[in-house]
C-alpha atoms as a PDB file:
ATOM      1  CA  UNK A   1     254.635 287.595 111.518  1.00  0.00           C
ATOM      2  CA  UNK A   2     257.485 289.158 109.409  1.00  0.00           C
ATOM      3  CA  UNK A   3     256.693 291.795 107.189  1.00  0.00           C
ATOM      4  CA  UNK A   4     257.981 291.081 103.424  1.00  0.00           C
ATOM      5  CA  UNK A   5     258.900 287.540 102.192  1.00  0.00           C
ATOM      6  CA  UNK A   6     260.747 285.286 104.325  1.00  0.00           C
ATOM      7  CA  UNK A   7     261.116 281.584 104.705  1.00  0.00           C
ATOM      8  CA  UNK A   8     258.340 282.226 107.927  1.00  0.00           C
ATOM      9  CA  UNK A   9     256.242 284.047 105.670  1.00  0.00           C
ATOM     10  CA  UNK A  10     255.566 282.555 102.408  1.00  0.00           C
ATOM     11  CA  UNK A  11     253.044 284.283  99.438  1.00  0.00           C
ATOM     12  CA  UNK A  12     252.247 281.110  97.513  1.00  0.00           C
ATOM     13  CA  UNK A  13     251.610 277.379  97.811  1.00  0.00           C
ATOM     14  CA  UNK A  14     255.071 276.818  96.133  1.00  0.00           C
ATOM     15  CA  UNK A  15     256.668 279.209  98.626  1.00  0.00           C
ATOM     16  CA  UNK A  16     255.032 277.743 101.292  1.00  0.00           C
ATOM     17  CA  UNK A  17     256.624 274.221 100.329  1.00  0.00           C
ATOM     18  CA  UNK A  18     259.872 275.556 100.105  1.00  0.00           C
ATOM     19  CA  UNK A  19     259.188 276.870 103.287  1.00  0.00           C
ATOM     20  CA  UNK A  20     258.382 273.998 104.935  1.00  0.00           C
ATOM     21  CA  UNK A  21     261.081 271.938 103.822  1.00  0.00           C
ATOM     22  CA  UNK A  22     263.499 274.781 105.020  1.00  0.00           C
ATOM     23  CA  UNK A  23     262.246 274.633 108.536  1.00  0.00           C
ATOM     24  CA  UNK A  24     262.285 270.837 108.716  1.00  0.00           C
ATOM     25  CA  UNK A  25     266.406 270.729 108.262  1.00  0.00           C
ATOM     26  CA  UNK A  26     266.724 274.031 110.365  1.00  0.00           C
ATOM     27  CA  UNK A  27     265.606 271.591 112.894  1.00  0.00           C
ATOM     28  CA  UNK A  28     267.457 268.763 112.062  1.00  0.00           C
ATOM     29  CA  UNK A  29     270.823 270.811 112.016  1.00  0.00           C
ATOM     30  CA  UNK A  30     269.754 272.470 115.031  1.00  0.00           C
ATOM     31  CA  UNK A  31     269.759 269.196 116.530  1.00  0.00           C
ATOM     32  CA  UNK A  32     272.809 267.495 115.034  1.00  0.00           C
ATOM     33  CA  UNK A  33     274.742 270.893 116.069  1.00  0.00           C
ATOM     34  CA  UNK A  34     273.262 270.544 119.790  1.00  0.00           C
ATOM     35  CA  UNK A  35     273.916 267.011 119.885  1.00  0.00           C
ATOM     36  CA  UNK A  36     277.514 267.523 118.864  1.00  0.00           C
ATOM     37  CA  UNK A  37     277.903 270.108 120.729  1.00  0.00           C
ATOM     38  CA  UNK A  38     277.269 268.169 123.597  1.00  0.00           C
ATOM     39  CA  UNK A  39     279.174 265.325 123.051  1.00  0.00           C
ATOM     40  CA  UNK A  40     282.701 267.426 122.743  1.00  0.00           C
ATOM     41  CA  UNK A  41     281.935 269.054 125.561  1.00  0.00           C
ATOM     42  CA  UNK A  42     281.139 265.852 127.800  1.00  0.00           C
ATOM     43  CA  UNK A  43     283.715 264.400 126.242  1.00  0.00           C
ATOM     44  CA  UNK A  44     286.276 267.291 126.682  1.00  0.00           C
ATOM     45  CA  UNK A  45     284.791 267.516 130.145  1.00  0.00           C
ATOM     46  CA  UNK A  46     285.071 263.351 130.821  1.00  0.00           C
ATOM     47  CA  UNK A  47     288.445 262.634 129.019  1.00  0.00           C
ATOM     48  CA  UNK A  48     290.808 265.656 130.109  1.00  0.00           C
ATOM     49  CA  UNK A  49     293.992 265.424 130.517  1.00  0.00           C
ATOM     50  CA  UNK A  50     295.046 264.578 135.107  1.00  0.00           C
ATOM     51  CA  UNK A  51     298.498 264.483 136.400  1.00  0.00           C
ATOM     52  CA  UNK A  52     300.539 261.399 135.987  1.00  0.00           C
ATOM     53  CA  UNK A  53     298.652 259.749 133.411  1.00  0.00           C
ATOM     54  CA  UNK A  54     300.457 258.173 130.328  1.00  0.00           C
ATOM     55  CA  UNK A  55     300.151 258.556 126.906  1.00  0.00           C
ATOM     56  CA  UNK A  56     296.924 256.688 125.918  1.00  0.00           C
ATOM     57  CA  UNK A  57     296.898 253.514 123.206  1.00  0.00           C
ATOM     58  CA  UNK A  58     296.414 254.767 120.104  1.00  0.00           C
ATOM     59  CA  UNK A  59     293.483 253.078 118.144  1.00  0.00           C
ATOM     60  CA  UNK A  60     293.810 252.504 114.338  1.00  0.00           C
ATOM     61  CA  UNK A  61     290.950 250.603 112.048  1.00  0.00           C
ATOM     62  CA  UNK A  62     287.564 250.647 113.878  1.00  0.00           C
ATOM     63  CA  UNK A  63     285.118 249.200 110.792  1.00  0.00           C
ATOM     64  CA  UNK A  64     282.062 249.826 113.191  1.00  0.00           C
ATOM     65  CA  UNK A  65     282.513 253.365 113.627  1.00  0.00           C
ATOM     66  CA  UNK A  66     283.907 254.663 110.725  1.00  0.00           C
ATOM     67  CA  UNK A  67     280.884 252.871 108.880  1.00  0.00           C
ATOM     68  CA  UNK A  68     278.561 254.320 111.172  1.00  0.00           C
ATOM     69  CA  UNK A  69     280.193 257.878 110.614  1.00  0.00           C
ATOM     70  CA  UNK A  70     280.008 257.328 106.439  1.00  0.00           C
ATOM     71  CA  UNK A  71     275.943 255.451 106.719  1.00  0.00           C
ATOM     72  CA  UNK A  72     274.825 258.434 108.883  1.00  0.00           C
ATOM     73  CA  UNK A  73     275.125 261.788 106.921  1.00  0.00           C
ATOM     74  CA  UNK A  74     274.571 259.829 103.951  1.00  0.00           C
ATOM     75  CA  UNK A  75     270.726 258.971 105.311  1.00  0.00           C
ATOM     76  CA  UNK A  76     270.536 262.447 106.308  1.00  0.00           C
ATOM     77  CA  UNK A  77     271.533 263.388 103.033  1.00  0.00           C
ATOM     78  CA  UNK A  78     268.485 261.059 101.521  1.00  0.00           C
ATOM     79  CA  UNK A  79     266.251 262.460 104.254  1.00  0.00           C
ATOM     80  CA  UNK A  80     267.073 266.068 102.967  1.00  0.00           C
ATOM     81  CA  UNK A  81     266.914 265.604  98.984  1.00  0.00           C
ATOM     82  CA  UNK A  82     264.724 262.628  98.536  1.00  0.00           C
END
């Protein structure tokens, strides 16, 4: 292991549960940033821009998605704190 303290290395019981809740949402941003990740680059990779293509429709007002983009971080936010 690490010499010293670290969050891989705790001393006590209480720095041991700190330390296990700190690697539980390194891991969950570790994969939230690899899933994103992903998806921009499929999607920059899927959706770029060919010869003679017109502008696309714009979409305004999509109540399923911008409901699932609000209801997501805030369960991840009750995951993290509660």
């Amino acid at each position: 292991m690490l010499p010293g303290p670290s969050p891989f290395n705790p001393s006590s019981a209480h720095a041991a549960a700190t330390s296990h809740r700190f690697i539980v949402v390194l891991l969950l941003i570790a994969a939230i940033f690899v899933l994103v990740t992903g998806l921009v680059l499929y999607i920059a990779w899927r959706y770029r821009c060919r010869q003679a293509q017109d502008e696309p429709a714009q979409v305004l007002g999509n109540i399923k998605l911008e409901t699932a983009w609000t209801v997501a971080p805030t369960i991840l936010l009750i995951i993290i704190f509660g």
